[in-house]
Protein backbone atom coordinates (compact mmCIF):
# COMPACT_ATOMS: atom_id res chain seq x y z
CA UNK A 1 0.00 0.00 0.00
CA UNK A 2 1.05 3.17 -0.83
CA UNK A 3 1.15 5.93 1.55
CA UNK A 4 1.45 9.83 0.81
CA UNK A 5 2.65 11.97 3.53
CA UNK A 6 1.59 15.70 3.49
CA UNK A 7 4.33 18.57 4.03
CA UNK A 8 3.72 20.56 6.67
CA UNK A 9 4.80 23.82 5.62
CA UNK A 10 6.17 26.58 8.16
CA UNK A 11 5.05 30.36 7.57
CA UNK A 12 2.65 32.80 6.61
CA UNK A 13 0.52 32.68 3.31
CA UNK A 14 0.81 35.67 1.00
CA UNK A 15 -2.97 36.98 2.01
CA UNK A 16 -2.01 36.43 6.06
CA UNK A 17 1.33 38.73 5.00
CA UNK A 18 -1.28 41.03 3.81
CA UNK A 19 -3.65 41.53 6.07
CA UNK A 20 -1.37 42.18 8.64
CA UNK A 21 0.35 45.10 6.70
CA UNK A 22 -2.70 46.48 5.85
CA UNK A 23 -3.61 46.74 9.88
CA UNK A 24 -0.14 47.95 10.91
CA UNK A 25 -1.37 50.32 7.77
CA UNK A 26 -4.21 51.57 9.30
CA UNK A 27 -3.08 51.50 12.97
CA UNK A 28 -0.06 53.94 11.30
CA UNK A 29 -2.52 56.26 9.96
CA UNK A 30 -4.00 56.46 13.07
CA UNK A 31 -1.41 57.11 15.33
CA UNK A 32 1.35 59.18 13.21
CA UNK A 33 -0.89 62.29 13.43
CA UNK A 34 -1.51 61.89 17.35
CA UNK A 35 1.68 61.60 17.87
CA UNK A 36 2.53 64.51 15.59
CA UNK A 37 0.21 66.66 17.66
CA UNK A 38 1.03 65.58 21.60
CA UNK A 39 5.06 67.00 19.38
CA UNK A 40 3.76 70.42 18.95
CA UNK A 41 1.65 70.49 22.21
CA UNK A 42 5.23 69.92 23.86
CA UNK A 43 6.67 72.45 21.79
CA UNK A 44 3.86 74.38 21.94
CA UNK A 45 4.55 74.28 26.11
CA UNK A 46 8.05 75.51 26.02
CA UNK A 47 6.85 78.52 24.44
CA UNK A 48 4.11 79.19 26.91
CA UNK A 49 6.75 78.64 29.30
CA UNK A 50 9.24 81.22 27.99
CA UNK A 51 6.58 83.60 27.76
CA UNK A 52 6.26 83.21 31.28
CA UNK A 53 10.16 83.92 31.99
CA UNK A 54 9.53 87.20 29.97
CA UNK A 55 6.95 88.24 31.39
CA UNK A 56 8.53 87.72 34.73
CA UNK A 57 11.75 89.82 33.55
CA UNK A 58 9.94 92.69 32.33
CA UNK A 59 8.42 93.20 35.47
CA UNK A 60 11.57 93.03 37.24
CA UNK A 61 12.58 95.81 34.30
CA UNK A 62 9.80 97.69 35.06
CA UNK A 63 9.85 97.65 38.64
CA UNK A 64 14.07 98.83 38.10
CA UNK A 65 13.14 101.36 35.20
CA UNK A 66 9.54 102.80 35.50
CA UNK A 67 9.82 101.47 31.72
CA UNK A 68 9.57 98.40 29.34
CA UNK A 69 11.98 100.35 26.90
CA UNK A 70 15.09 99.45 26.54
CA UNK A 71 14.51 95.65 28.02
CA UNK A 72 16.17 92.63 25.65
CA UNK A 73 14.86 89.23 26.31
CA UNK A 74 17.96 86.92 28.28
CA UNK A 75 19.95 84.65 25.98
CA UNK A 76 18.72 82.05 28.88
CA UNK A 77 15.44 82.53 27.78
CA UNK A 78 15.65 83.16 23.35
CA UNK A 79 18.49 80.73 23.23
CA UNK A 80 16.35 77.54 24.90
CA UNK A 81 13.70 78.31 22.69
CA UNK A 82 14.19 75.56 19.71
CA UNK A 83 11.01 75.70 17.71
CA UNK A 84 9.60 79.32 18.44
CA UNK A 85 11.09 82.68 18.19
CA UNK A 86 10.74 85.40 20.97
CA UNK A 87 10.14 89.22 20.23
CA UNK A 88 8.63 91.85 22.46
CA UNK A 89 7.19 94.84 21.33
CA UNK A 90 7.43 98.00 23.07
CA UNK A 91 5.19 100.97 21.85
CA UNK A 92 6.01 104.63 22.33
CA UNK A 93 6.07 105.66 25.68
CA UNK A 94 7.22 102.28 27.04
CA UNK A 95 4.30 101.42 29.42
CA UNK A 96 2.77 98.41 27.85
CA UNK A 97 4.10 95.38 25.73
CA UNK A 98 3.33 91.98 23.64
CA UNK A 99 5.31 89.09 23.37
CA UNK A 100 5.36 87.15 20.48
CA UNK A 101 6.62 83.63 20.37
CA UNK A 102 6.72 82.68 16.34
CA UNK A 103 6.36 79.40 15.05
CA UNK A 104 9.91 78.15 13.92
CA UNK A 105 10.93 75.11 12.41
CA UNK A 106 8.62 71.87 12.54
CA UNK A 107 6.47 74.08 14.52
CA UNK A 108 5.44 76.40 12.17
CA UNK A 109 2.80 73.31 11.07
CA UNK A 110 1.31 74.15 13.94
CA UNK A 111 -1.63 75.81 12.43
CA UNK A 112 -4.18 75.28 15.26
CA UNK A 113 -2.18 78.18 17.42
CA UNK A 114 0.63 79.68 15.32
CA UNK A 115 2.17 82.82 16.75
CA UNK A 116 1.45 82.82 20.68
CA UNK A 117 0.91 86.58 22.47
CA UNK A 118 0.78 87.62 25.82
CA UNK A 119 0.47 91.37 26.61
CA UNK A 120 1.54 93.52 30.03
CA UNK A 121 -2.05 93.31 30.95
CA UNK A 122 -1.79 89.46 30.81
CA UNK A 123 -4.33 89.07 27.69
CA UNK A 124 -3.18 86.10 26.17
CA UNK A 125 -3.80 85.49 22.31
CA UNK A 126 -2.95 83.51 19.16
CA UNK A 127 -2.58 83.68 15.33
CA UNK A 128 -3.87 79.75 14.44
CA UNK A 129 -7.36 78.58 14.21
CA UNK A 130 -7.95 76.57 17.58
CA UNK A 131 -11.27 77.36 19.04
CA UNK A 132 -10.00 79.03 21.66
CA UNK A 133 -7.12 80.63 23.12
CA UNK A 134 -7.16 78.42 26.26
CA UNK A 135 -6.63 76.12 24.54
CA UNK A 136 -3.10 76.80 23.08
CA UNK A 137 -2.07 78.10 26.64
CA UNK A 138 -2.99 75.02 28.37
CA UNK A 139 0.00 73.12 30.02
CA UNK A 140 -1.85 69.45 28.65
């Protein structure tokens, strides 16, 4: 009598490879842009952050001066900023400011907040299209 013996083979079939790419796929193109987005919210915090160090030196200026003008934000401050730029502006006679951290970098596809303002009256703002400013200020 003749026997046949069946192969056993190891692996994956072609449509099992498949299937599995396509949900690594799809789990991909769900998590690349939340993880793009919890980025700038980090970034986004190390502005609000240095806007706080400014503020706090200006009022120190202030408090020395009886005047914003003349003030330069610290190297400290502008040089550990690596995806925004920092700029105050000082109107004529020197009693009230804005700072402006800019989008720089990867950052500037920030588009739900862009350019972050705080003024010497403490009214926060922003450039991007978020729904409100709170929440671009937000330390989550």
């Amino acid at each position: 009598m003749l026997h046949q013996h069946r192969h056993k083979t190891a692996g994956f079939t072609l449509i099992e490879a498949m299937v599995v790419t396509a949900i690594i796929g799809i789990i991909a193109a769900i998590a690349w842009p939340l993880y793009n987005e919890q980025v700038r919210r980090q970034f986004r915090g190390e502005a609000v952050s240095a806007a706080t160090r400014i503020e706090h030196e200006m009022t120190t200026w202030f408090s020395d001066n009886m005047t914003y003008t003349g003030y330069a934000i610290s190297a400290g401050i502008s040089g550990g900023l690596r995806y925004y730029t920092a700029n105050v502006v000082i109107p004529n006679p020197g009693t009230t400011y804005t700072i402006n951290l800019v989008p720089a970098g990867e950052q500037t596809k920030d588009t739900d907040c862009g350019t972050l303002t705080l003024t010497n009256t403490g009214v926060k703002g922003m450039t991007g299209t978020a729904a409100t400013v709170a929440t671009c200020w937000s330390s989550n």
